[in-house]
N, C-alpha and C. Protein backbone atom coordinates (compact mmCIF):
# COMPACT_ATOMS: atom_id res chain seq x y z
N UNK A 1 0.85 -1.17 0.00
CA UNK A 1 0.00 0.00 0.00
C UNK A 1 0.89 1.24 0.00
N UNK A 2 0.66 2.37 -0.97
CA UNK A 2 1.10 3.38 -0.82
C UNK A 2 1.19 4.27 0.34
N UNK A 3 3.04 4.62 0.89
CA UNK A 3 2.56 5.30 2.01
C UNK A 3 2.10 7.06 1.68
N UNK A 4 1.21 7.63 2.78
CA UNK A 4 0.41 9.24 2.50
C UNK A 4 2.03 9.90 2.18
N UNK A 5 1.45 10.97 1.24
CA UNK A 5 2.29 12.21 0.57
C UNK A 5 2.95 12.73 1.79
N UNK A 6 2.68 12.56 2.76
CA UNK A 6 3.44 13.39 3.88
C UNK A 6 4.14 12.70 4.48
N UNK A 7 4.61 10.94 4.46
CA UNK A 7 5.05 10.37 4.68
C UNK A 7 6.46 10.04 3.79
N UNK A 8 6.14 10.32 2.73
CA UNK A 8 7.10 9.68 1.39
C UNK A 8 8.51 10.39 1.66
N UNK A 9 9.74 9.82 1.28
CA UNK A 9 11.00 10.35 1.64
C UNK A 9 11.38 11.52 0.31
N UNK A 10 11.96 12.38 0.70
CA UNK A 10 12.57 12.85 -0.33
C UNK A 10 14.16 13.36 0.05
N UNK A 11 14.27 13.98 -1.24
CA UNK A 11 15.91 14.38 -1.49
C UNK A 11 15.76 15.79 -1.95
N UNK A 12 16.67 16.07 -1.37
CA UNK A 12 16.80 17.91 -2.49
C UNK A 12 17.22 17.62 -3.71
N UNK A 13 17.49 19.17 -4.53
CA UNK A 13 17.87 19.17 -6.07
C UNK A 13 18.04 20.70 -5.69
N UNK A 14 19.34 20.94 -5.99
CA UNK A 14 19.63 22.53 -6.24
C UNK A 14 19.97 22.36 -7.86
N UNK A 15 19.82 23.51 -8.59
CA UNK A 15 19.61 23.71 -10.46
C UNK A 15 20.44 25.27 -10.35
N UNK A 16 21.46 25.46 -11.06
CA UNK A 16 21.27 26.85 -11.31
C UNK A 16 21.11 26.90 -12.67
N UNK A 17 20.14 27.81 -13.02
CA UNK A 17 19.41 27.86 -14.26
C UNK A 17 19.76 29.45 -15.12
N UNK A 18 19.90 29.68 -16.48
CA UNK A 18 19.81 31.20 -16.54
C UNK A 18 18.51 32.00 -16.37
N UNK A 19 18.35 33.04 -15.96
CA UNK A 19 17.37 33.57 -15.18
C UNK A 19 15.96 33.75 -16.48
N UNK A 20 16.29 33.82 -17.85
CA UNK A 20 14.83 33.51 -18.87
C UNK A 20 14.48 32.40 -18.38
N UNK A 21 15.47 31.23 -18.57
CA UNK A 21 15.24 29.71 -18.62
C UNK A 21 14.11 29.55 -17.07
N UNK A 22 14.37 30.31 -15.86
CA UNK A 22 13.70 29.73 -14.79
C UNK A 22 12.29 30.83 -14.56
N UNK A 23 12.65 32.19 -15.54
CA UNK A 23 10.86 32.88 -15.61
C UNK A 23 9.98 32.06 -16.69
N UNK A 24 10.96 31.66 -17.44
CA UNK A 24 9.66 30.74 -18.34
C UNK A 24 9.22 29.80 -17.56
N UNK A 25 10.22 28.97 -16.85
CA UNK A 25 9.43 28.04 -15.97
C UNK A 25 8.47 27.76 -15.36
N UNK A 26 8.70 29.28 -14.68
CA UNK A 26 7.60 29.65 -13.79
C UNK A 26 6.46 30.35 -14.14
N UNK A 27 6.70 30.57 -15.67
CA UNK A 27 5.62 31.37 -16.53
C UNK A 27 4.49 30.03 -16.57
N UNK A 28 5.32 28.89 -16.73
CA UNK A 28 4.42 27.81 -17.55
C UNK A 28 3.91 27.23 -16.05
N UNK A 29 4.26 27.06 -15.34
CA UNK A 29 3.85 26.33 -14.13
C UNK A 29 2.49 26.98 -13.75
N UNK A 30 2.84 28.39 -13.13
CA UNK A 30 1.30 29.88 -13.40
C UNK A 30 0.57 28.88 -14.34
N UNK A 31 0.98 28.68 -15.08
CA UNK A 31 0.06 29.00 -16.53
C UNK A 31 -0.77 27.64 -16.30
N UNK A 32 -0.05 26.31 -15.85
CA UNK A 32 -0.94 25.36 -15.14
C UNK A 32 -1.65 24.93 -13.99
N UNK A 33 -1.51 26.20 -13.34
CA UNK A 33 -1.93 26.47 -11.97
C UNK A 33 -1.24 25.39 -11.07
N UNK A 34 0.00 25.43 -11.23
CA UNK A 34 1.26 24.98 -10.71
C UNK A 34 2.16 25.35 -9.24
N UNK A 35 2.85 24.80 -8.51
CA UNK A 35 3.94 25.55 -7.94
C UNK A 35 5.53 25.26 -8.87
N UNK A 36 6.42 25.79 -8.79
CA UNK A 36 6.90 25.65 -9.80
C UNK A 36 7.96 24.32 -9.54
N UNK A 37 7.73 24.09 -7.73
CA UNK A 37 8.21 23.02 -7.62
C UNK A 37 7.34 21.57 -7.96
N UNK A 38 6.19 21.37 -8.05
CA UNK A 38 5.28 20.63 -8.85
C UNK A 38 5.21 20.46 -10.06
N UNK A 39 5.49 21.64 -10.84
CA UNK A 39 5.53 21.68 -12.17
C UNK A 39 7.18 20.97 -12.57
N UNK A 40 7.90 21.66 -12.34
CA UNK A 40 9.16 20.45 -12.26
C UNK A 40 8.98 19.19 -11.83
N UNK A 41 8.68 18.78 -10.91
CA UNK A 41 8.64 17.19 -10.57
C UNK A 41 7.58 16.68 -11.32
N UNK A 42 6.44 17.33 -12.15
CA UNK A 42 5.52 16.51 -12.93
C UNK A 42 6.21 16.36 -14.44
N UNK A 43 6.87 17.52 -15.19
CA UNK A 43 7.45 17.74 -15.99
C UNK A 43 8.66 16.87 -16.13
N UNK A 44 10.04 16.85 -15.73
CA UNK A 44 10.87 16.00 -15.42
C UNK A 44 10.78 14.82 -14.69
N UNK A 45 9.49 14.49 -13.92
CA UNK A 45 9.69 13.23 -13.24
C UNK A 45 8.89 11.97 -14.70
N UNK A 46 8.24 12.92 -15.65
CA UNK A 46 7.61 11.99 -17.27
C UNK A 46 8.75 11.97 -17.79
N UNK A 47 9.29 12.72 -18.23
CA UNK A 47 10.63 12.59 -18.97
C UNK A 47 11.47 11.67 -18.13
N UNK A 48 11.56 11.52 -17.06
CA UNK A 48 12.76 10.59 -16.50
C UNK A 48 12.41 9.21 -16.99
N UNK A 49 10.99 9.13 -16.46
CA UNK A 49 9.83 7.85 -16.42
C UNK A 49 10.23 7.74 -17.93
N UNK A 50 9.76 8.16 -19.00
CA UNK A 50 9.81 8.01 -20.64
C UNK A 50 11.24 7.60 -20.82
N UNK A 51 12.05 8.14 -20.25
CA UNK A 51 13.56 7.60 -20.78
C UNK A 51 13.94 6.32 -20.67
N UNK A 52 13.64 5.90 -18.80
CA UNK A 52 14.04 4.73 -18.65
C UNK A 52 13.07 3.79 -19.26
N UNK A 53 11.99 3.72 -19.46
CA UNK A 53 11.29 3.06 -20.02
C UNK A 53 11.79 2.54 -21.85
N UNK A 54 11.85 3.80 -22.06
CA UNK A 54 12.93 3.41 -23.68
C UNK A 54 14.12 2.91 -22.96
N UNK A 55 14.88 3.03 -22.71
CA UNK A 55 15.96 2.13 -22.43
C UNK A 55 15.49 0.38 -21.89
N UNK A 56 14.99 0.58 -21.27
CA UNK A 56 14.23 -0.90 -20.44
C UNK A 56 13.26 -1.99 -21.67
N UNK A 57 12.47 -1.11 -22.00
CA UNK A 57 11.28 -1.65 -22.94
C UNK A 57 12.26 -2.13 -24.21
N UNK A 58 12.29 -3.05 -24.64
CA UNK A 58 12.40 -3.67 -25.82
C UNK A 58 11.01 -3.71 -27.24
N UNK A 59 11.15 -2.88 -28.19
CA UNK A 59 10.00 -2.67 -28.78
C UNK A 59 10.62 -3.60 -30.20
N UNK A 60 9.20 -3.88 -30.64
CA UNK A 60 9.26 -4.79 -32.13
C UNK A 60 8.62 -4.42 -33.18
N UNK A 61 8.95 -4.33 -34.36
CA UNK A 61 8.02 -3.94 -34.95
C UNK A 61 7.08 -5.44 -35.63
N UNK A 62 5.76 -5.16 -36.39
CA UNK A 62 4.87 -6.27 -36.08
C UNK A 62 5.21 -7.48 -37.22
N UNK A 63 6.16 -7.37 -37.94
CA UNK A 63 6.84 -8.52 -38.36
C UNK A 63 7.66 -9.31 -37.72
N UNK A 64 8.48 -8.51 -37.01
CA UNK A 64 9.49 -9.07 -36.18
C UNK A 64 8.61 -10.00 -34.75
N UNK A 65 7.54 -9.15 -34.14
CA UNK A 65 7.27 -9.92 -33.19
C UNK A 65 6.67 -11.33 -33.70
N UNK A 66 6.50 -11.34 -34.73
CA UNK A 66 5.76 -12.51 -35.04
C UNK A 66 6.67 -13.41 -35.44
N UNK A 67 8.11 -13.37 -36.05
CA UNK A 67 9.14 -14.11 -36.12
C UNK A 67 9.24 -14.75 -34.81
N UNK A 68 9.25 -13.62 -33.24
CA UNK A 68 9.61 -13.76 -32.56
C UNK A 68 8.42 -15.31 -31.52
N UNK A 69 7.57 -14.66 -31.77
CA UNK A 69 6.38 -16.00 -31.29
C UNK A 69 7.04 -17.53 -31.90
N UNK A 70 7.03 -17.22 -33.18
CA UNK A 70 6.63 -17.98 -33.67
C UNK A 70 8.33 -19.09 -33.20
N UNK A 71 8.59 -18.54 -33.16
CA UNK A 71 10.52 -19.00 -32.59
C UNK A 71 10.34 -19.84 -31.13
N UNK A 72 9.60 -19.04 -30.25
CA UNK A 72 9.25 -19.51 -28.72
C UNK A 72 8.10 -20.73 -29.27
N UNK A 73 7.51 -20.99 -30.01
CA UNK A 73 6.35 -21.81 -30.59
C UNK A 73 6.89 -22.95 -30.72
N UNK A 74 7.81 -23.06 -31.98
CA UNK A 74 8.38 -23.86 -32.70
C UNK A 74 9.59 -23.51 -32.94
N UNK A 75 10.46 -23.77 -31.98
CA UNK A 75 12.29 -23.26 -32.13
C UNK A 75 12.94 -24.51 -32.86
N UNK A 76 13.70 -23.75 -33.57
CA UNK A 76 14.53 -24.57 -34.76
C UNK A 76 15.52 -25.35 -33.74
N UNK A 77 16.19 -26.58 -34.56
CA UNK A 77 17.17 -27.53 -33.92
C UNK A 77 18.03 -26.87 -33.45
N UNK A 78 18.67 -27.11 -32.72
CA UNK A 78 19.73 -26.62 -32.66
C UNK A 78 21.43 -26.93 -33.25
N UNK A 79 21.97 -26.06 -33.63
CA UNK A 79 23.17 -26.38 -34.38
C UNK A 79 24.23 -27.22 -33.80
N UNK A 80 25.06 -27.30 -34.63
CA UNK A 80 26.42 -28.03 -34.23
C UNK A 80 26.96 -27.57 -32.82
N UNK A 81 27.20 -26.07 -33.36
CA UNK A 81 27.89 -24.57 -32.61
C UNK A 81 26.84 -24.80 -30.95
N UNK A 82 26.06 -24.54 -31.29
CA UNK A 82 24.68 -24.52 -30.13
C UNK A 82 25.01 -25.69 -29.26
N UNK A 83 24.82 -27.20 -29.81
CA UNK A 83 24.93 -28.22 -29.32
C UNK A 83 26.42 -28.44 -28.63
N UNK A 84 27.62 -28.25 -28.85
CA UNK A 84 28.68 -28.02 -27.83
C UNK A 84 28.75 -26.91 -26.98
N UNK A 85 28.28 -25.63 -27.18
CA UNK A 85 28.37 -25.45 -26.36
C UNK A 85 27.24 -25.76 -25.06
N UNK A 86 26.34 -26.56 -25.35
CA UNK A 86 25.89 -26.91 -24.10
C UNK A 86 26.08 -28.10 -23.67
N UNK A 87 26.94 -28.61 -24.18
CA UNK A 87 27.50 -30.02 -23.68
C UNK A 87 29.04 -28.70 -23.20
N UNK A 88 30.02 -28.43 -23.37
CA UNK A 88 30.60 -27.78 -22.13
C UNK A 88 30.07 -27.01 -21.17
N UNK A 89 29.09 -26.56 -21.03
CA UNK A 89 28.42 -25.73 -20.12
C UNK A 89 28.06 -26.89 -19.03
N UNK A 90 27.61 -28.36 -19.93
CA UNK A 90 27.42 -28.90 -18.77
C UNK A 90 28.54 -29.80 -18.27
N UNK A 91 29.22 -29.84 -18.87
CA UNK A 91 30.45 -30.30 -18.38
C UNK A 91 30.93 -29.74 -16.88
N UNK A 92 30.88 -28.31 -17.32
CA UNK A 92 31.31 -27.56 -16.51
C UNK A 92 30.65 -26.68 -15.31
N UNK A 93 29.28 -27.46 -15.23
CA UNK A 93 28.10 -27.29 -14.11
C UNK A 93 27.52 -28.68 -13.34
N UNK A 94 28.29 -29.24 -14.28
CA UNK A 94 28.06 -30.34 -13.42
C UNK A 94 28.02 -30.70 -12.16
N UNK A 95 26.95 -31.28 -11.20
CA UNK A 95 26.74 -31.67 -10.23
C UNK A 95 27.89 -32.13 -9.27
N UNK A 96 28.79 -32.09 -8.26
CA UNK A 96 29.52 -32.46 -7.87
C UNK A 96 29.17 -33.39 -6.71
């Protein structure tokens, strides 16, 4: 269960910004009936969220995922190459 907003830990963040860069900020925050420390943490905390998510998320396009099913479905033999190395792997995991 989520703990209450007044409970949650935080950290500081000092920014020095050039002084347009932080009236626009605060132009746009106003402008969403914002504080401008809200408007930053809603603003940059999507962008953080969106980044790691592209980094994390593995995307396919809809040919490929269907190669990809169809592989986990019905996976091809395995090769020569394939087949030693899992005969050394188990060589070398072997149960003692």
């Amino acid at each position: 269960m989520p703990r209450p907003a007044s409970e949650v830990e935080t950290a500081r963040l000092e920014a020095r910004v050039p002084v347009n860069v932080y009236e626009q900020m605060q132009r746009a925050a106003r402008l969403r009936g914002m504080t401008l420390t809200g408007y930053l943490l809603a603003t940059a905390g999507e962008d953080a969220r969106r980044t790691v998510e592209e980094a994390d998320v593995l995307r396919l396009a809809a040919e490929d995922q269907m190669r990809f099913a169809k592989a986990l479905i019905d996976p091809p033999a395995p090769n020569a190459r394939l087949a030693r190395a899992a005969k050394r792997h188990a060589d070398l995991i072997a149960p003692r």
